[in-house]
N, C-alpha and C. Protein backbone atom coordinates (compact mmCIF):
# COMPACT_ATOMS: atom_id res chain seq x y z
N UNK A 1 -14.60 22.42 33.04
CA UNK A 1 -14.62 22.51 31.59
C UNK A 1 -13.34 23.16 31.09
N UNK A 2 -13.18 23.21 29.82
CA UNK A 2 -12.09 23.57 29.56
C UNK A 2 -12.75 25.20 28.89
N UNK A 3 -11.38 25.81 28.66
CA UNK A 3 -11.04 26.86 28.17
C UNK A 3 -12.08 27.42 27.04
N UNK A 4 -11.59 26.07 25.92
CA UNK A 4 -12.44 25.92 24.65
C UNK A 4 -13.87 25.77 24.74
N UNK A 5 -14.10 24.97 25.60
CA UNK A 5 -15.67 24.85 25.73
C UNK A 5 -16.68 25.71 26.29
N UNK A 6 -15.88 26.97 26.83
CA UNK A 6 -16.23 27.76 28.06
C UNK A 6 -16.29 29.05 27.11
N UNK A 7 -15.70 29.09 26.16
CA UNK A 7 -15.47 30.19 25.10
C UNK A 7 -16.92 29.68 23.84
N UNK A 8 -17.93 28.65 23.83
CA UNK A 8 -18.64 28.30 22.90
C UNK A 8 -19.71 29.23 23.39
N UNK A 9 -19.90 29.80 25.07
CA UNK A 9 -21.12 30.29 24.80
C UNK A 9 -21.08 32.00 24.16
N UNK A 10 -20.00 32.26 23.68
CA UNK A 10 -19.99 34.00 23.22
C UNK A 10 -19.90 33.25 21.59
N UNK A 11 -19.34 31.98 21.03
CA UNK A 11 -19.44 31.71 20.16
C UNK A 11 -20.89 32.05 19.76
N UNK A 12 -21.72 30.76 19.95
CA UNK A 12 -23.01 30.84 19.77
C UNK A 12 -24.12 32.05 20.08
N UNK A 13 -23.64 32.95 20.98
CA UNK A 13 -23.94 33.63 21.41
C UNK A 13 -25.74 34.26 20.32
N UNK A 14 -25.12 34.37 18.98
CA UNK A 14 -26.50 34.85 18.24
C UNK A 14 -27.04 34.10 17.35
N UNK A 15 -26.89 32.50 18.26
CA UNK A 15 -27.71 31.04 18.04
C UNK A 15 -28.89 30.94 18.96
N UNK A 16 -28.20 31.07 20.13
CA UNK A 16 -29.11 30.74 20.81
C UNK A 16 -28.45 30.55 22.61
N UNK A 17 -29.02 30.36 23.59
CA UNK A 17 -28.67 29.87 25.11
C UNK A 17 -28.01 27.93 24.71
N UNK A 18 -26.30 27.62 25.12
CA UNK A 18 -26.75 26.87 25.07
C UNK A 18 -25.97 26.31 26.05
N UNK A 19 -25.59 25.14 26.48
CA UNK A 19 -25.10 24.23 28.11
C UNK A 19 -24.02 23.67 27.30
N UNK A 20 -23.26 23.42 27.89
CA UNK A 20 -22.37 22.62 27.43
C UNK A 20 -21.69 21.30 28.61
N UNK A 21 -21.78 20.37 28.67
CA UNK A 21 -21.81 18.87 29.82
C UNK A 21 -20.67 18.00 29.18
N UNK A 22 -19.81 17.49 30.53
CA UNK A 22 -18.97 16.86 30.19
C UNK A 22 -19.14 15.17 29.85
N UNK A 23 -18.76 14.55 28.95
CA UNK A 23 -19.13 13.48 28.60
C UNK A 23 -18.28 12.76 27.44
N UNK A 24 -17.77 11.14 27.75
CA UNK A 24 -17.68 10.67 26.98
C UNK A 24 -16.17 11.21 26.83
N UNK A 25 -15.15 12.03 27.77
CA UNK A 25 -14.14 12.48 27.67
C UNK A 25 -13.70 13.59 26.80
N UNK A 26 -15.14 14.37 26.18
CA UNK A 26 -15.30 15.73 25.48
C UNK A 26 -15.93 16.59 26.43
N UNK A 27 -17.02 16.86 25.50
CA UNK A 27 -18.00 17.74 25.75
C UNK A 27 -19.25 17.72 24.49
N UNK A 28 -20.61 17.91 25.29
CA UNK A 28 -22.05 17.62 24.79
C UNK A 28 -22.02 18.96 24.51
N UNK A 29 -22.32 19.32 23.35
CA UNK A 29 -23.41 21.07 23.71
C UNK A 29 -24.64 21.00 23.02
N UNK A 30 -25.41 21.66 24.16
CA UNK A 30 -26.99 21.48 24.13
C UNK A 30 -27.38 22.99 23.80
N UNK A 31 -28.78 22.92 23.12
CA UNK A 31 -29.52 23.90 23.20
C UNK A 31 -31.13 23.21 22.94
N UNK A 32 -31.68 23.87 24.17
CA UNK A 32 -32.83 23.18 24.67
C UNK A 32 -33.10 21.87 24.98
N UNK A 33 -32.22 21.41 25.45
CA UNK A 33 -32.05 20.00 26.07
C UNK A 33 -31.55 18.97 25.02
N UNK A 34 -31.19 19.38 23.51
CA UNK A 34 -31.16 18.48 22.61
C UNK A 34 -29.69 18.67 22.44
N UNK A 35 -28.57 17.67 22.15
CA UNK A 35 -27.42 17.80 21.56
C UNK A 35 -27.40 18.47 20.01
N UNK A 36 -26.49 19.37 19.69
CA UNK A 36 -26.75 19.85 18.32
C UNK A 36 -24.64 19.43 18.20
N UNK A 37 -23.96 19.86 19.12
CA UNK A 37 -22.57 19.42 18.92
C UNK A 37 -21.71 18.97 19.53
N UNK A 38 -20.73 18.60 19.45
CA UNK A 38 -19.78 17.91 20.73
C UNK A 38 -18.54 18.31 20.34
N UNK A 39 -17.74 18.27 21.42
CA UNK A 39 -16.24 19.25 21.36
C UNK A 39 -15.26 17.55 21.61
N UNK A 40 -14.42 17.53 21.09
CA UNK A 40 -13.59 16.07 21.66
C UNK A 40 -11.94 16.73 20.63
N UNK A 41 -10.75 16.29 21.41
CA UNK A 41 -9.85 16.66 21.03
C UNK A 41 -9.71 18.22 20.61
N UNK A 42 -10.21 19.07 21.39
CA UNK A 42 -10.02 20.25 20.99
C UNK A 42 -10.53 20.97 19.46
N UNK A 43 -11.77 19.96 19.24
CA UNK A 43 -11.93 20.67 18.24
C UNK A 43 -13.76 20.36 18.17
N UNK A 44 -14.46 21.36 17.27
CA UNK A 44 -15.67 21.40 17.97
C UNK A 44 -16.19 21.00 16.06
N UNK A 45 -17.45 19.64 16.61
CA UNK A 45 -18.11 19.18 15.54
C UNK A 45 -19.77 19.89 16.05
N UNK A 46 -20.26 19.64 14.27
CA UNK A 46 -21.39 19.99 14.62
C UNK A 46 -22.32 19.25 14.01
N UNK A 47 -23.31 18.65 14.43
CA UNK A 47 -24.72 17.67 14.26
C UNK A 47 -24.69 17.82 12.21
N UNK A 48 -24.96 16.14 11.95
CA UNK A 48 -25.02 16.44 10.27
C UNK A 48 -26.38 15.15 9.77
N UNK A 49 -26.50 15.26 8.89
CA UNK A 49 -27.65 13.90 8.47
C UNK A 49 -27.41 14.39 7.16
N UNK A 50 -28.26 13.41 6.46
CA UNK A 50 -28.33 13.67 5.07
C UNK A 50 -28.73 14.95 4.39
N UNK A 51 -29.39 15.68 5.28
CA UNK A 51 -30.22 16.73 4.60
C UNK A 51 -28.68 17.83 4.27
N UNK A 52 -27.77 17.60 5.36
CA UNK A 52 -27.02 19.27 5.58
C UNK A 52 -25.29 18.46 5.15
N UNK A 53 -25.35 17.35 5.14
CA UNK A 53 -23.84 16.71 5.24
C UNK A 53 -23.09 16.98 3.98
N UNK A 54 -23.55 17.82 3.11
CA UNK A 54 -23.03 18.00 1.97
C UNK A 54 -22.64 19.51 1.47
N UNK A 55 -22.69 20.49 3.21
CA UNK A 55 -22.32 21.56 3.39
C UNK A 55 -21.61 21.24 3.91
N UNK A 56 -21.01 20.29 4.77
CA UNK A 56 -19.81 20.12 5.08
C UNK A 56 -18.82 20.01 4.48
N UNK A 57 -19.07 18.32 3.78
CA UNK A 57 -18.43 17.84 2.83
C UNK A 57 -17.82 19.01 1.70
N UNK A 58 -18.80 19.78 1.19
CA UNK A 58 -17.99 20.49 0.13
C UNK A 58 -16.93 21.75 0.76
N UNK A 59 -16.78 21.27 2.24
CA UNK A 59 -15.82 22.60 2.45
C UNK A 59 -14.84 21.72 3.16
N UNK A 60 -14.66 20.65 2.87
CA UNK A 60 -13.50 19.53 3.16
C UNK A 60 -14.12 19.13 4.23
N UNK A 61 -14.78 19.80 5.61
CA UNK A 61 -14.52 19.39 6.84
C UNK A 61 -14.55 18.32 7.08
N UNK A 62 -13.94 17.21 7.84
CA UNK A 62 -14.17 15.88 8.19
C UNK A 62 -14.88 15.66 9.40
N UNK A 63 -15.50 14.38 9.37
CA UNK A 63 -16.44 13.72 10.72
C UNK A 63 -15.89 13.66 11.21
N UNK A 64 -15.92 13.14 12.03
CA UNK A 64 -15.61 12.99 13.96
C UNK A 64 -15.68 11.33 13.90
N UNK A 65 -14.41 11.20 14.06
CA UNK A 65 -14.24 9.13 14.08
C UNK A 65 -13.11 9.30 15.48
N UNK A 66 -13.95 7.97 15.95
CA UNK A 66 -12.65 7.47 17.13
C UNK A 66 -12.73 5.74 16.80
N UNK A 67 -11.91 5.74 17.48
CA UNK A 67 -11.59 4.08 17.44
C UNK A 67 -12.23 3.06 18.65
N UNK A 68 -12.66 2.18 18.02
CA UNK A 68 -13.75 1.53 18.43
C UNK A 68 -13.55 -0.30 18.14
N UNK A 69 -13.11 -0.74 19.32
CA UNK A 69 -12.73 -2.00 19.48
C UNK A 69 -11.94 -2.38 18.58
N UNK A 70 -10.42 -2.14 17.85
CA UNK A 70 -10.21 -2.07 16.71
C UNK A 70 -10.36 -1.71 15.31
N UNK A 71 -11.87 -0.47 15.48
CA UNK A 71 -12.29 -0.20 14.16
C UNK A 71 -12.40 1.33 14.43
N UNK A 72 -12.58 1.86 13.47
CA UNK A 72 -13.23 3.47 13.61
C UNK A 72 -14.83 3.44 12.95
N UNK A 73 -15.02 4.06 14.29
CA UNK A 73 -16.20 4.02 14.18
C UNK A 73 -16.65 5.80 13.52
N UNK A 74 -17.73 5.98 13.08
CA UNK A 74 -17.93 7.69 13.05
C UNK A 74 -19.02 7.76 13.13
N UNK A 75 -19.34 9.21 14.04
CA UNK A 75 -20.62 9.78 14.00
C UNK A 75 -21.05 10.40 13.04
N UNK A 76 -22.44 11.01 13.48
CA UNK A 76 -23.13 11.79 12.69
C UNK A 76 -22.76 13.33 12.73
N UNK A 77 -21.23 13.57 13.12
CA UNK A 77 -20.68 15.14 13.50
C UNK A 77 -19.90 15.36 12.45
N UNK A 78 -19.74 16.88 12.07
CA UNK A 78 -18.42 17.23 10.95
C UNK A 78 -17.75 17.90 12.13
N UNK A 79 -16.42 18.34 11.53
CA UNK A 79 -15.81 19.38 11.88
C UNK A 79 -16.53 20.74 11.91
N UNK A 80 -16.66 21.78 12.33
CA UNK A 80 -17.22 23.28 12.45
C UNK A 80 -16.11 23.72 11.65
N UNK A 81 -16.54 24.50 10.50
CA UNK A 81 -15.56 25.52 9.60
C UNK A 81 -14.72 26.45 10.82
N UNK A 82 -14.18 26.77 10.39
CA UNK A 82 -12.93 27.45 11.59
C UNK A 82 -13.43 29.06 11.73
N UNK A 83 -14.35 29.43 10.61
CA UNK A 83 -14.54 31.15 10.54
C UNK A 83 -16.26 31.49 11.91
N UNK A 84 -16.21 29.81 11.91
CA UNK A 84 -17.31 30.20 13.13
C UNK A 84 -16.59 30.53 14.86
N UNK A 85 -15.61 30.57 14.83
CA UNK A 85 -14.89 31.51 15.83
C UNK A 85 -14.52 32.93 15.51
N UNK A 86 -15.25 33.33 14.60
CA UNK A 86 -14.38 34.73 14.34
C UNK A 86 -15.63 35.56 14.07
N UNK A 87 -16.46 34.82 13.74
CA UNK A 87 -17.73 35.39 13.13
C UNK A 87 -19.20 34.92 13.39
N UNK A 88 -19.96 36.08 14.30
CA UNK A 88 -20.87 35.04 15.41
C UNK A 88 -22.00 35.10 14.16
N UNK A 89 -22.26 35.58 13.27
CA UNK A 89 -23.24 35.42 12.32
C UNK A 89 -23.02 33.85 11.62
N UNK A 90 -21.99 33.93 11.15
CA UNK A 90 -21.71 32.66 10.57
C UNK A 90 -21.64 31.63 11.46
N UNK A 91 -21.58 31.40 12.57
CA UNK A 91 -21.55 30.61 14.14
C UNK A 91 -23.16 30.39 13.91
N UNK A 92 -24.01 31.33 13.89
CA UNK A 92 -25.41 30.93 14.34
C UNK A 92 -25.67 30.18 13.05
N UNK A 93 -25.64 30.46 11.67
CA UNK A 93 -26.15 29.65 10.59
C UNK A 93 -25.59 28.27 10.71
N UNK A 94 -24.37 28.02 10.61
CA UNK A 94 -23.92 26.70 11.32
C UNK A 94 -24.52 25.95 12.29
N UNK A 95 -24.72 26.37 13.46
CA UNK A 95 -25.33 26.38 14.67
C UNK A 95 -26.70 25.62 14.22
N UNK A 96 -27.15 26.53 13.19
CA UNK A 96 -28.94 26.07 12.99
C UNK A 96 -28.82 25.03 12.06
N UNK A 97 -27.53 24.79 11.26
CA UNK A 97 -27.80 23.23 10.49
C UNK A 97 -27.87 22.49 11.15
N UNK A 98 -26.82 22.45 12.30
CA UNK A 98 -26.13 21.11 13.10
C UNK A 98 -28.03 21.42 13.73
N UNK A 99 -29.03 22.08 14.87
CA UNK A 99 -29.80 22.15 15.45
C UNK A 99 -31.00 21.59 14.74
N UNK A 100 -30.67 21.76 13.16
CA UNK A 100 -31.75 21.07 11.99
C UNK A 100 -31.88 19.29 12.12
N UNK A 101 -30.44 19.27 11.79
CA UNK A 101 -30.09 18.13 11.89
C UNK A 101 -30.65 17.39 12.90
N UNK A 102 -30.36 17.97 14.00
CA UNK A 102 -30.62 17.51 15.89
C UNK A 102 -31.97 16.92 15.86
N UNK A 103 -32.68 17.81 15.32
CA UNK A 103 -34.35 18.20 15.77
C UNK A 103 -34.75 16.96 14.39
N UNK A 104 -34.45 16.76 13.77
CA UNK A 104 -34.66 15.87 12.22
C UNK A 104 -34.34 14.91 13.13
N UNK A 105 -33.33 13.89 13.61
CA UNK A 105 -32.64 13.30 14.32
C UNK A 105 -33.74 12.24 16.02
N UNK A 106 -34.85 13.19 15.98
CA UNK A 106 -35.59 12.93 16.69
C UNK A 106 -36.85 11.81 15.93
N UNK A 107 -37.12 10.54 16.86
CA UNK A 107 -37.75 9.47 16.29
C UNK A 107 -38.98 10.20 16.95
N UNK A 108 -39.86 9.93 16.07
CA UNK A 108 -41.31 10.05 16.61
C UNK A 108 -41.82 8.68 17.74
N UNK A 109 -42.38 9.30 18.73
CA UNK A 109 -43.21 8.10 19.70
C UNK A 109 -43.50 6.57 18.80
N UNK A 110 -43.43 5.73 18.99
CA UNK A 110 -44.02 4.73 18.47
C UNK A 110 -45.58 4.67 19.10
N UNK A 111 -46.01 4.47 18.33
CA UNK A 111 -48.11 4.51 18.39
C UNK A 111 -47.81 3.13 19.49
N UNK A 112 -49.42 3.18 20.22
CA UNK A 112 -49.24 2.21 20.98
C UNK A 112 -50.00 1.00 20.63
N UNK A 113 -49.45 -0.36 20.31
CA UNK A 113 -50.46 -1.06 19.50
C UNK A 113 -51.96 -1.43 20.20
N UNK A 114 -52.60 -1.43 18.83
CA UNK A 114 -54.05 -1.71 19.04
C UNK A 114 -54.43 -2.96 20.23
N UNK A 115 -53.46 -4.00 20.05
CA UNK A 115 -53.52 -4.87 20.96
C UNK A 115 -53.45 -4.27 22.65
N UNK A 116 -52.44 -3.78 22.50
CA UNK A 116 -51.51 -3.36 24.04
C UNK A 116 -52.97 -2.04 24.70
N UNK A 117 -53.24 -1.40 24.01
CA UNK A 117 -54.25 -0.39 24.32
C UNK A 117 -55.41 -1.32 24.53
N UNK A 118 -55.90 -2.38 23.99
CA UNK A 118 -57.32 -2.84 24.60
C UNK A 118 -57.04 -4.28 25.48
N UNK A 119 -55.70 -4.02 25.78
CA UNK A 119 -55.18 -4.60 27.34
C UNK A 119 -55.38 -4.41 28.31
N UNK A 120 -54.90 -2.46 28.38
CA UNK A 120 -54.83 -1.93 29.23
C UNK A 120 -56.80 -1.58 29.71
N UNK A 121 -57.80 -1.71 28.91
CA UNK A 121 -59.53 -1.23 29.16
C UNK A 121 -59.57 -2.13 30.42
């Protein structure tokens, strides 16, 4: 891992325990098995949806786009405000949008149809 990524767990530190896995030519960071952010080009995004993307947005930060068969594609990541390296309080509130987001982000089971269940009797 790198330097940067190895320095996220004193970041987060009063978020929560979290892993950080190499992937995709970044880095995943997990807390409790769920992705909440990813590190790519040296710079660390954090999980957004509709509910929280407009705490980003109003502090400029930009998404996370790469290029994608000739197009840019973008995720569902912003940039992390820069004062969440300096300041582990403000690290964890961040921390818990992007983890809001994460946990929102999760599809519920699909029910199993009525058919398929009186298949299986």
């Amino acid at each position: 891992m790198s330097e940067f990524s190895d320095n996220l767990h004193e970041v987060f530190e009063r978020f929560g325990r979290i892993a950080v896995r190499r992937m995709f030519g970044g880095h995943g960071v997990f807390h409790v098995g769920r992705m909440f952010a990813l590190v790519a080009s040296g710079r660390l995004y954090l999980k957004t949806d509709a509910q929280n993307r407009a705490a980003f947005e109003a502090r400029g930060l930009p998404p996370f786009e790469y290029a994608r068969q000739g197009a840019t594609a973008r995720l569902n990541y912003h940039e992390a405000p820069a004062e969440v390296f300096d300041d582990r309080e403000e690290a964890a509130r961040w921390a818990r949008l992007a983890w809001d987001a994460a946990l929102r982000a999760v599809k519920p089971a699909r029910p199993v149809a009525a058919k398929q269940r009186n298949a299986r009797r």
